[in-house]
N, C-alpha and C. Protein backbone atom coordinates (compact mmCIF):
# COMPACT_ATOMS: atom_id res chain seq x y z
N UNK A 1 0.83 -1.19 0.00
CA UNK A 1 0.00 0.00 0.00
C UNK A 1 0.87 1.25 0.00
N UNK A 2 2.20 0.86 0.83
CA UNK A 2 2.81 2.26 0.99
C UNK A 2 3.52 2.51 -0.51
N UNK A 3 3.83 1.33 -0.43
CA UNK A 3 4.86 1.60 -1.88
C UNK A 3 3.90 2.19 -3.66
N UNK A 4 2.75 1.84 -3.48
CA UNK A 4 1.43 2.08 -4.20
C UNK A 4 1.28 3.98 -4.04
N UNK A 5 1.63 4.27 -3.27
CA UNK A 5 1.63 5.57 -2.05
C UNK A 5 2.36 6.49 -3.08
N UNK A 6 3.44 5.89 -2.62
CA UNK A 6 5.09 6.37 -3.39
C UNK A 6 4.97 6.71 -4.98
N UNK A 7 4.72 5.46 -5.92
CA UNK A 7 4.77 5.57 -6.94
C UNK A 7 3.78 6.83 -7.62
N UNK A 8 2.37 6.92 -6.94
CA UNK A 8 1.63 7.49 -7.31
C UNK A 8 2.08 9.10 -7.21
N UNK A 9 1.92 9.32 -6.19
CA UNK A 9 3.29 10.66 -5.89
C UNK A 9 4.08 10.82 -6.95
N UNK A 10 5.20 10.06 -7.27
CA UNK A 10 6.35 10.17 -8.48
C UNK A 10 5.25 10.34 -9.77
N UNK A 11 4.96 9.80 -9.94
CA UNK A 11 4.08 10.31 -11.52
C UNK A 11 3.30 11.43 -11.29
N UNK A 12 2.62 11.61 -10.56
CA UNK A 12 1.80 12.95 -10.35
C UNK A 12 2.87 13.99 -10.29
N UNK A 13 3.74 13.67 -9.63
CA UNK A 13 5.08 15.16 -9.22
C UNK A 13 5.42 14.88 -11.01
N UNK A 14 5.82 14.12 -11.69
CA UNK A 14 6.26 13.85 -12.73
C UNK A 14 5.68 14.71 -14.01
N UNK A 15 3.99 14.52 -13.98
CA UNK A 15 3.44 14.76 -14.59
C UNK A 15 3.53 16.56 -14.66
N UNK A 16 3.37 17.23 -13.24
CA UNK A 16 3.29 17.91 -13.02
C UNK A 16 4.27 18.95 -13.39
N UNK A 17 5.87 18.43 -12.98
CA UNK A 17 6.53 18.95 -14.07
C UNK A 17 6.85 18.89 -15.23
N UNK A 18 6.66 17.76 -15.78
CA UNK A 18 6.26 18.16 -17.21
C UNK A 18 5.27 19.12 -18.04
N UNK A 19 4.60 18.88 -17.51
CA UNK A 19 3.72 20.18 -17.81
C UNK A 19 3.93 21.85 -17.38
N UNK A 20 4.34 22.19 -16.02
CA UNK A 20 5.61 23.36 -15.70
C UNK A 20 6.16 23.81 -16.97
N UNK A 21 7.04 22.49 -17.24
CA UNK A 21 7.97 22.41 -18.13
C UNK A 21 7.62 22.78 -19.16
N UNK A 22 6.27 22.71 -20.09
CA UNK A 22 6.13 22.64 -21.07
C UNK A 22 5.25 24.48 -21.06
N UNK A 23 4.65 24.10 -20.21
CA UNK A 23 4.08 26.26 -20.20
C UNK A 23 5.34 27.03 -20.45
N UNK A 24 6.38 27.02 -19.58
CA UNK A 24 7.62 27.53 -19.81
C UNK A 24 8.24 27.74 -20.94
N UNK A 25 8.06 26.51 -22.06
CA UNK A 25 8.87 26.41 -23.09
C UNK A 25 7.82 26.78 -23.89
N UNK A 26 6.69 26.48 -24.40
CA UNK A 26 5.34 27.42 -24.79
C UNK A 26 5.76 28.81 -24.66
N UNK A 27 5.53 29.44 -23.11
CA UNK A 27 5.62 31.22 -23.00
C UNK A 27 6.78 31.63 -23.56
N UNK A 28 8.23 30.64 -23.37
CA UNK A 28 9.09 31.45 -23.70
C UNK A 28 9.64 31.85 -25.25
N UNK A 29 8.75 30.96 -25.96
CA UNK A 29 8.52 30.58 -27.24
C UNK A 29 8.09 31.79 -28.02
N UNK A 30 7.17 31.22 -27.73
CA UNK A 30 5.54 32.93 -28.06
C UNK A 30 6.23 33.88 -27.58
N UNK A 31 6.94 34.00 -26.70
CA UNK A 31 7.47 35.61 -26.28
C UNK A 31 8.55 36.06 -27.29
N UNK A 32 9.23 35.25 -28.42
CA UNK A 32 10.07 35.37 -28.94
C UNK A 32 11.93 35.43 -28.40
N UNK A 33 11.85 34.71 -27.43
CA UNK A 33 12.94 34.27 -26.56
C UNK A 33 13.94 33.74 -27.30
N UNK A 34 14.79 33.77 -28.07
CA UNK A 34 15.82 32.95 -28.30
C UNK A 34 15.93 32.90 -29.68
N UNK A 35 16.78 31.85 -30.00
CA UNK A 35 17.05 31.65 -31.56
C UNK A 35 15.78 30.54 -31.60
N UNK A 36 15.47 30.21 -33.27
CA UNK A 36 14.57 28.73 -33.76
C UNK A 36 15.13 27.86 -32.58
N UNK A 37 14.77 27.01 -31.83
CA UNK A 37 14.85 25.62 -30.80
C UNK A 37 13.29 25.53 -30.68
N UNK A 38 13.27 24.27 -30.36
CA UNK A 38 12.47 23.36 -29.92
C UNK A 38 12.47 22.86 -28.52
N UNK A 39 11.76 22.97 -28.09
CA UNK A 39 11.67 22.53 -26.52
C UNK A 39 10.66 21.09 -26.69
N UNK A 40 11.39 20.25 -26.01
CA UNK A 40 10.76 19.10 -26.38
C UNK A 40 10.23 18.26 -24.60
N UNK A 41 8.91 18.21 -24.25
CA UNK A 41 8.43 17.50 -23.22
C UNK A 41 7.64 16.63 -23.47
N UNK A 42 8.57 15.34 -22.51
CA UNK A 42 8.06 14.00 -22.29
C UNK A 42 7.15 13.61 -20.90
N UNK A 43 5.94 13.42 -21.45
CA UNK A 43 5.03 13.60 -19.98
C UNK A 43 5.08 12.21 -19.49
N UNK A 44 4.65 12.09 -18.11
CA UNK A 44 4.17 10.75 -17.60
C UNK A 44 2.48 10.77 -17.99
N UNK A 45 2.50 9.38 -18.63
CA UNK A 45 1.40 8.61 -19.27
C UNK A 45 0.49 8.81 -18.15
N UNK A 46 -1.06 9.01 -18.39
CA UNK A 46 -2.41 9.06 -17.30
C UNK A 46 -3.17 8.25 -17.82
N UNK A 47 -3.94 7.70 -16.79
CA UNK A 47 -4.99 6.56 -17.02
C UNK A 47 -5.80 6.75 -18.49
N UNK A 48 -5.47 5.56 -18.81
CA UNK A 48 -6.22 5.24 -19.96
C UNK A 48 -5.55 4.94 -20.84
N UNK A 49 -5.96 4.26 -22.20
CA UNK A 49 -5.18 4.05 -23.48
C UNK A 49 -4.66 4.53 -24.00
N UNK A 50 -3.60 4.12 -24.19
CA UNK A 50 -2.46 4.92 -24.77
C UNK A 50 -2.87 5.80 -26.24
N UNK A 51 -2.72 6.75 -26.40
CA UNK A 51 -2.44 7.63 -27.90
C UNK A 51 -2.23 6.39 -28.52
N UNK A 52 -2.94 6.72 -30.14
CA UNK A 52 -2.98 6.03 -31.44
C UNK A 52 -2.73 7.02 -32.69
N UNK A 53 -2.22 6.67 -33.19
CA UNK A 53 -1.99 7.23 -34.60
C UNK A 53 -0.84 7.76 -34.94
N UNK A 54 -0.71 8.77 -35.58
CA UNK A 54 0.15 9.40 -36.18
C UNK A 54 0.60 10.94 -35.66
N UNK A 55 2.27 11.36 -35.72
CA UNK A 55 2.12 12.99 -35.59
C UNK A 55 1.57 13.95 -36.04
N UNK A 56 1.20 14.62 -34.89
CA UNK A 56 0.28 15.76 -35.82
C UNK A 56 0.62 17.25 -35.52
N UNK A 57 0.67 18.42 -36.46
CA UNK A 57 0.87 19.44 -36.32
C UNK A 57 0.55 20.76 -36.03
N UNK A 58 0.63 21.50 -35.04
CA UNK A 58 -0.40 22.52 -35.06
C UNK A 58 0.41 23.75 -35.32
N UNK A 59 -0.12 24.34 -36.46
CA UNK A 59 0.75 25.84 -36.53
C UNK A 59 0.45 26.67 -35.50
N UNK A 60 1.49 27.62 -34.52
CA UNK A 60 1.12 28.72 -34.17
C UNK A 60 0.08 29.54 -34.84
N UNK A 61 -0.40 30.27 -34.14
CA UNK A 61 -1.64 31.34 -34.88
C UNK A 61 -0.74 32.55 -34.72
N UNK A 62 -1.07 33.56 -35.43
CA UNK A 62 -0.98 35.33 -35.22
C UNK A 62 -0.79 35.51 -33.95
N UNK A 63 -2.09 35.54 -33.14
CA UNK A 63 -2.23 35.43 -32.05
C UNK A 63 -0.71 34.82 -30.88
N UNK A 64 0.11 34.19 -31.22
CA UNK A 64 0.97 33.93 -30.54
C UNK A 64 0.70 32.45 -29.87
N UNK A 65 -1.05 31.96 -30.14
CA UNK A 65 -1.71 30.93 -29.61
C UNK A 65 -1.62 29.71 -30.63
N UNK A 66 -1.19 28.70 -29.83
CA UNK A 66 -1.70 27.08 -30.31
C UNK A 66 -3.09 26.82 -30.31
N UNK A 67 -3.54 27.38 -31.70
CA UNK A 67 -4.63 26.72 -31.84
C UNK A 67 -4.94 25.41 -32.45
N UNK A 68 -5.91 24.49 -32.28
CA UNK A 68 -6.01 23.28 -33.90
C UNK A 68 -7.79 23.30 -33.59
N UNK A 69 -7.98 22.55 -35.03
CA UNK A 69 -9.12 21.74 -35.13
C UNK A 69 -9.18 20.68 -34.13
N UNK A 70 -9.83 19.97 -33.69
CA UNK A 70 -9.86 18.99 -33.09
C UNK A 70 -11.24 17.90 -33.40
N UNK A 71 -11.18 16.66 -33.83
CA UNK A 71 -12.47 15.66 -33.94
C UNK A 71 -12.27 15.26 -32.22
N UNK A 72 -13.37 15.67 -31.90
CA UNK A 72 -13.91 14.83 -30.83
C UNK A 72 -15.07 14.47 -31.03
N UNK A 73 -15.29 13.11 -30.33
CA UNK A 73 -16.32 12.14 -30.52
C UNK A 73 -17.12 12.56 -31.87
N UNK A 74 -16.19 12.49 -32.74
CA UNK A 74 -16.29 12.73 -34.24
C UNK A 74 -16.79 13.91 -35.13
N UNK A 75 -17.14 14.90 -34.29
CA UNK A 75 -17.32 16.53 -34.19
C UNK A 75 -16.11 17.01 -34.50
N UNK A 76 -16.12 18.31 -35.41
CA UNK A 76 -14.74 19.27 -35.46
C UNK A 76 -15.24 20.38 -33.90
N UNK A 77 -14.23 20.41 -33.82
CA UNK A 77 -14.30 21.42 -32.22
C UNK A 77 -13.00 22.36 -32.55
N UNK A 78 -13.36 23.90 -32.59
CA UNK A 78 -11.79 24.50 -32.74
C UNK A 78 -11.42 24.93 -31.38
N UNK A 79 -10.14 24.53 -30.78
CA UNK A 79 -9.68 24.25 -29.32
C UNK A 79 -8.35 24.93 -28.92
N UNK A 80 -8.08 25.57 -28.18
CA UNK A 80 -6.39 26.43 -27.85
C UNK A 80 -5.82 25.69 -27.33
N UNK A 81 -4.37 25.03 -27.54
CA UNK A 81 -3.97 24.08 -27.16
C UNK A 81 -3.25 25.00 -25.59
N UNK A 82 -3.41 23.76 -24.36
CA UNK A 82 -3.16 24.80 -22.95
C UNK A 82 -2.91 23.77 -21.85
N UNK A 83 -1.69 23.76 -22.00
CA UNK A 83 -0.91 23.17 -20.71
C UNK A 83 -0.75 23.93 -19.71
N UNK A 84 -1.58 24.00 -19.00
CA UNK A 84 -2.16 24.84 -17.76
C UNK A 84 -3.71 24.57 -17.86
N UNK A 85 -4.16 24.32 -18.69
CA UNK A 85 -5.33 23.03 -18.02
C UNK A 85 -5.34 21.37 -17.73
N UNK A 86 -5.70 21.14 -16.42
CA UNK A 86 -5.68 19.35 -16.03
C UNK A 86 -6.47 18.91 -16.82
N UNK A 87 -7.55 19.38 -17.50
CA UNK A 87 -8.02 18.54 -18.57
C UNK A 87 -9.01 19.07 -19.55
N UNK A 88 -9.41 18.78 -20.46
CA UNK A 88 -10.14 19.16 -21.47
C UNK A 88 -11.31 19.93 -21.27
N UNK A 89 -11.13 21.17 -21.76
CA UNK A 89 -12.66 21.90 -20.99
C UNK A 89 -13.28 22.28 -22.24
N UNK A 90 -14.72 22.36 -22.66
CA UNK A 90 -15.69 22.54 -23.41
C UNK A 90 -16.17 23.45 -23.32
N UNK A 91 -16.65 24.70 -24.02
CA UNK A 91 -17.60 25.45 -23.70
C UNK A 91 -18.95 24.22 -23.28
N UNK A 92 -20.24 25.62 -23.02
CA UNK A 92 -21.56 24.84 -23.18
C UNK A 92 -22.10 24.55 -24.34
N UNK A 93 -21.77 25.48 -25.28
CA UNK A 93 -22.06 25.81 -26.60
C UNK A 93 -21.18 24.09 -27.28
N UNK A 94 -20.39 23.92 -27.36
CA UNK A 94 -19.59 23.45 -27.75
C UNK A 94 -20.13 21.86 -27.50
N UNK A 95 -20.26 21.54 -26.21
CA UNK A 95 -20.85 20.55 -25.80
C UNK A 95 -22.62 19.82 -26.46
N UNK A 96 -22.70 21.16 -26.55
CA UNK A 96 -24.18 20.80 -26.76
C UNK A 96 -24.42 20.64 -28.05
N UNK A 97 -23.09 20.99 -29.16
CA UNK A 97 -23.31 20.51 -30.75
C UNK A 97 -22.47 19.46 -30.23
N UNK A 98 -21.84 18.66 -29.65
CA UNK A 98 -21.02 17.58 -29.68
C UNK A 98 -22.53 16.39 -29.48
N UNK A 99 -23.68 16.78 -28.89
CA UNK A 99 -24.68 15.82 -28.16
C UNK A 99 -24.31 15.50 -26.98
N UNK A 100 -23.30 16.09 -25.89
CA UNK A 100 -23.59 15.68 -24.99
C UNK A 100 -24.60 16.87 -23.72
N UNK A 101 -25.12 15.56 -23.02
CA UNK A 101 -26.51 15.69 -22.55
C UNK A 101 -26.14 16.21 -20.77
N UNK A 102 -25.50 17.33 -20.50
CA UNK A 102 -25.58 17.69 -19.01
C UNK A 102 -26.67 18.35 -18.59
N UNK A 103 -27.08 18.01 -17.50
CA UNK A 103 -28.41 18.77 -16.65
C UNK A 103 -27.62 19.88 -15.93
N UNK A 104 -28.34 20.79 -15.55
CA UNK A 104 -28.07 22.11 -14.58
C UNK A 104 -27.35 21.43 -13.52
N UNK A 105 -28.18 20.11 -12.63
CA UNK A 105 -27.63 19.46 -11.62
C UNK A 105 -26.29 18.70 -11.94
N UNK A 106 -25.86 18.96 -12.67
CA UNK A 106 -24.61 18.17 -13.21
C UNK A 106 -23.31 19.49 -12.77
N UNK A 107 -23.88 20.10 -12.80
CA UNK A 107 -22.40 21.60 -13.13
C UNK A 107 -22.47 21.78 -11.15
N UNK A 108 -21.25 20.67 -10.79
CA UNK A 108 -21.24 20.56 -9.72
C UNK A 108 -19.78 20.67 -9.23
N UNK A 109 -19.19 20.95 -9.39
CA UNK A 109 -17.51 21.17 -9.55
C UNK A 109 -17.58 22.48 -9.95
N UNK A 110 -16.51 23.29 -8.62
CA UNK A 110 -16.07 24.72 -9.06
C UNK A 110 -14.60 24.66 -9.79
N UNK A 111 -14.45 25.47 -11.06
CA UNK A 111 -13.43 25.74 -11.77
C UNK A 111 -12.63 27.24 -11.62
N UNK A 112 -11.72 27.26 -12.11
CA UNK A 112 -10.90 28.12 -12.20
C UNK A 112 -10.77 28.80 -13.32
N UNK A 113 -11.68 30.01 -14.37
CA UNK A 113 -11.14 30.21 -15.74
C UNK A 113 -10.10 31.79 -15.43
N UNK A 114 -10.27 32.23 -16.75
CA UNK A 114 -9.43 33.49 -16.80
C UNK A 114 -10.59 34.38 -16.46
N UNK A 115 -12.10 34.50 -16.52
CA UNK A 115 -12.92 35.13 -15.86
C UNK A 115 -13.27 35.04 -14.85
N UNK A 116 -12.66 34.36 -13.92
CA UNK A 116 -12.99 33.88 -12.77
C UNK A 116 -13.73 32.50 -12.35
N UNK A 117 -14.11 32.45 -11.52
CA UNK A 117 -14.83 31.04 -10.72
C UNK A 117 -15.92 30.61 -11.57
N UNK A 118 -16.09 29.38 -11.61
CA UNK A 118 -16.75 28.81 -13.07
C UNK A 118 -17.79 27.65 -12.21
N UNK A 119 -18.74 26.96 -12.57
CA UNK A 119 -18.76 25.25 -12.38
C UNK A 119 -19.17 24.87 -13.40
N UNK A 120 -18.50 23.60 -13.55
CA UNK A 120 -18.51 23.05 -14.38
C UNK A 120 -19.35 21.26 -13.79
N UNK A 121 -19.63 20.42 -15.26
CA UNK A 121 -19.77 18.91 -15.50
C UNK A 121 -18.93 18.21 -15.81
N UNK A 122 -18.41 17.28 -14.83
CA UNK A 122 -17.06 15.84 -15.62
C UNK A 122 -18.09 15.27 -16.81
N UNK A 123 -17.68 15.02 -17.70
CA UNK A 123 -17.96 14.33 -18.82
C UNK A 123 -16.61 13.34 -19.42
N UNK A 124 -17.15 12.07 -19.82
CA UNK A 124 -15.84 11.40 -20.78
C UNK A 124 -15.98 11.28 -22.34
N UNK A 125 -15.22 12.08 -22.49
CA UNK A 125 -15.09 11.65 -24.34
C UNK A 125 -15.03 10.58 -24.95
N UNK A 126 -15.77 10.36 -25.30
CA UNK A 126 -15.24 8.59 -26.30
C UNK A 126 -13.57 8.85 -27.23
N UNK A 127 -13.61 9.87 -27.67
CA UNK A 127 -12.35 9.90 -28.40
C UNK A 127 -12.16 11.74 -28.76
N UNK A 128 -10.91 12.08 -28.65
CA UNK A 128 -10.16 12.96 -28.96
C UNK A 128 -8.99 12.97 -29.87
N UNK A 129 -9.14 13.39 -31.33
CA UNK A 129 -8.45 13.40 -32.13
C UNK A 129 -7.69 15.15 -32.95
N UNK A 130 -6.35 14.95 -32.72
CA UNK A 130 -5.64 16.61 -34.02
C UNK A 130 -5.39 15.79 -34.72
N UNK A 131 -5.56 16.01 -36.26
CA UNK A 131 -4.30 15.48 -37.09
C UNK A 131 -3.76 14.23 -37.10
N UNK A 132 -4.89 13.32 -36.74
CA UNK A 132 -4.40 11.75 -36.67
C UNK A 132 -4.11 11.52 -35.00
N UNK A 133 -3.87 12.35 -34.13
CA UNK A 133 -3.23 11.89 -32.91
C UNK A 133 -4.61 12.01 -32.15
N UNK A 134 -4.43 10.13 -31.69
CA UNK A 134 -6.31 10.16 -31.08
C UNK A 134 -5.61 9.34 -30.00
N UNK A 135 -6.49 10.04 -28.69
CA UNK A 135 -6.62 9.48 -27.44
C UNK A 135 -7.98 9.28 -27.01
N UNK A 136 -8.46 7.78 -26.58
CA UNK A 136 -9.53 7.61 -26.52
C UNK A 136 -9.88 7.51 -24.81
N UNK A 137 -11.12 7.68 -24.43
CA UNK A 137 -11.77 8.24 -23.20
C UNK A 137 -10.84 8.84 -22.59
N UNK A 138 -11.68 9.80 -22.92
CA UNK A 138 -10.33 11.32 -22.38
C UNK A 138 -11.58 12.25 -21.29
N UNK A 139 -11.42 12.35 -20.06
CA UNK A 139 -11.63 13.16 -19.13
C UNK A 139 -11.88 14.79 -19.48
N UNK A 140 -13.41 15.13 -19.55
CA UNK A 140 -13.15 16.52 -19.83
C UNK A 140 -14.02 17.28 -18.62
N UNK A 141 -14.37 18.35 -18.96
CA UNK A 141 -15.28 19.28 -18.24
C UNK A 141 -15.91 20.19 -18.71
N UNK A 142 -16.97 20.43 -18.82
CA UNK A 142 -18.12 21.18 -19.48
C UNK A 142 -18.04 22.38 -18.74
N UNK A 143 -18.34 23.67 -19.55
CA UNK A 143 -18.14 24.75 -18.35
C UNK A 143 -18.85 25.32 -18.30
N UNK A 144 -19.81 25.80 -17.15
CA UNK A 144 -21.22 26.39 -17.59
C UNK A 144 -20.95 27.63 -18.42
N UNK A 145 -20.51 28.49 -17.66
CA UNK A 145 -20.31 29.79 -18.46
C UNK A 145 -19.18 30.35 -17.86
N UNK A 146 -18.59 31.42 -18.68
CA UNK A 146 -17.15 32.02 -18.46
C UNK A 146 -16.24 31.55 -18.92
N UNK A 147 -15.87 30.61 -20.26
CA UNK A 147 -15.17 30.11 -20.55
C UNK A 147 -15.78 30.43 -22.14
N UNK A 148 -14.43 31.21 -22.56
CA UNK A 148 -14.94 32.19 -24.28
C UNK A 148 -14.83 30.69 -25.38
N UNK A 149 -13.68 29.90 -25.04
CA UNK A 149 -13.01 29.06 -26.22
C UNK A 149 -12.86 27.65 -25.34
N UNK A 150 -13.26 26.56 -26.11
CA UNK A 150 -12.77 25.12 -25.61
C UNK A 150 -11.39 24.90 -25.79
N UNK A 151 -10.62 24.24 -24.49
CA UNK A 151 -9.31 24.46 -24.37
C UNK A 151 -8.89 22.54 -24.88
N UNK A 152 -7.50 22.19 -25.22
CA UNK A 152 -7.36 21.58 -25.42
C UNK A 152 -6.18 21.20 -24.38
N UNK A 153 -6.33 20.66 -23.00
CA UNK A 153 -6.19 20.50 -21.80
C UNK A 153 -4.84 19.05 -21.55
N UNK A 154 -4.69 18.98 -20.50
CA UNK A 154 -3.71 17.69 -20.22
C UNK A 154 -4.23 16.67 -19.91
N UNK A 155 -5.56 15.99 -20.08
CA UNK A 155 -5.97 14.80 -20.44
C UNK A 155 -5.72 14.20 -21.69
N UNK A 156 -5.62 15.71 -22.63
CA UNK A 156 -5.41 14.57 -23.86
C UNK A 156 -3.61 14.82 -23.96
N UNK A 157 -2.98 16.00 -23.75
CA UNK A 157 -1.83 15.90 -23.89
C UNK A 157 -1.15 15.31 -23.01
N UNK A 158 -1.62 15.05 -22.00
CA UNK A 158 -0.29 14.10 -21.25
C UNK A 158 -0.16 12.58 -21.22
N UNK A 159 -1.63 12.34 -22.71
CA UNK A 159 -1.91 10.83 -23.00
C UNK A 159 -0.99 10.30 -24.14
N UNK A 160 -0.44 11.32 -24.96
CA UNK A 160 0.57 11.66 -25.74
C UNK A 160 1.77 11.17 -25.24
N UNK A 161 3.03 10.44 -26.11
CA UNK A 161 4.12 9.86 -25.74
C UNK A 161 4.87 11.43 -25.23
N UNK A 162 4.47 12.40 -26.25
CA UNK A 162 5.49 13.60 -26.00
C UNK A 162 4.96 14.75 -27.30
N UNK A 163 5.32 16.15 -26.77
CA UNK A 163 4.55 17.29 -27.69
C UNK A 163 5.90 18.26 -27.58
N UNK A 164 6.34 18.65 -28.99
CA UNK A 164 7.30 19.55 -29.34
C UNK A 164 7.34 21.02 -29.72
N UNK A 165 7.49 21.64 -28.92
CA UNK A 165 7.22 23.29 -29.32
C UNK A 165 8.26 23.89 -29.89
N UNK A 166 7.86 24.09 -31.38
CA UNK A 166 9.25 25.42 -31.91
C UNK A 166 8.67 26.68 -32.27
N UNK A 167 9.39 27.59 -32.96
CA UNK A 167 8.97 28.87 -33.73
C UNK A 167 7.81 28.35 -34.34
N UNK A 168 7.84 27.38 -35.24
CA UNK A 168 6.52 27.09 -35.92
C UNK A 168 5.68 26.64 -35.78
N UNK A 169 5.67 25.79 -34.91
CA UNK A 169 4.77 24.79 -34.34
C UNK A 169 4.31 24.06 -33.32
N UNK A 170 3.53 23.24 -33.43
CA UNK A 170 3.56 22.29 -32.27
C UNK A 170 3.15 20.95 -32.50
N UNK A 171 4.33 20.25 -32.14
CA UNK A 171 4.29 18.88 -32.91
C UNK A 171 3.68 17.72 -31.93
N UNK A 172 2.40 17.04 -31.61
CA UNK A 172 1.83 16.05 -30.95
C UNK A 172 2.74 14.55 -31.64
N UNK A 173 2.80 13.66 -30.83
CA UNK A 173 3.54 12.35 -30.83
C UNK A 173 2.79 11.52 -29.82
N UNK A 174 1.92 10.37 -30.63
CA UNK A 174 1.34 9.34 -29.93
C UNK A 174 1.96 8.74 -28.92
């Protein structure tokens, strides 16, 4: 049990900096920091099936933002890619062309957005796909309101072997 204890700890601390790690190399990116490099983070794997498919690419936007398309549960969803969310958040809007079905009594969890205090619904995705790179039942959260854009969160990226940030891009790896 203790040792069960331990391990769980090490991947969560793990996870955790990887993701640190990866806002860092993101902001310092977009801020125009440096020469062309690539900052490259390898996350610890989270429950569930492993990533399938192929690499996929997301150009920087104008904006300075990782945006992509995204198929979820076979819907296009356009999503800001954001390591600084624990997991996939949805608008309501967003949710409700996907078909999924939350009640008022569902938005039972308080969130954290950039407008402030939110609640939100756990919901599970059947599948989350960019560009070929699909992670299936992926952990999200519906947000009632205060949340402008569906984020593309660290349920699906830290299901990912590893995600590469340069000047141009951002490269997902099953």
């Amino acid at each position: 049990m203790f040792d069960k204890a331990i391990q769980s700890s090490f991947v969560l601390g793990a996870a955790l900096l990887a993701s640190l790690g990866a806002a860092y190399g993101l902001n310092h990116l977009s801020s125009g920091g440096g020469e062309a490099q690539a900052a490259v983070v390898t996350v610890a794997p989270i429950a569930g099936p492993p990533a399938s498919g192929h690499a996929a690419q997301v150009v920087r936007g104008a904006d300075g933002h990782y945006w992509a398309e995204a198929e979820i549960d076979g819907r296009a969803v356009r999503v800001l890619v954001d390591t600084g969310a624990t997991v996939v958040a949805l608008t309501r809007q967003d949710a409700q062309r996907l078909g999924l079905k939350v009640t008022s009594a569902d938005f039972n969890r308080a969130v954290q957005t950039a407008s402030g205090e939110a609640k939100a619904a756990s919901v599970t995705l059947a599948s989350v796909s960019v560009a070929g790179a699909t992670v299936r039942k992926v952990e999200a959260l519906v947000v009632e309101e205060g949340l402008s854009h569906s984020l593309l969160g660290m349920s699906y990226l830290g299901r990912l072997s590893r995600f590469e940030a340069s000047p141009a891009g951002l490269t997902l790896r099953p």
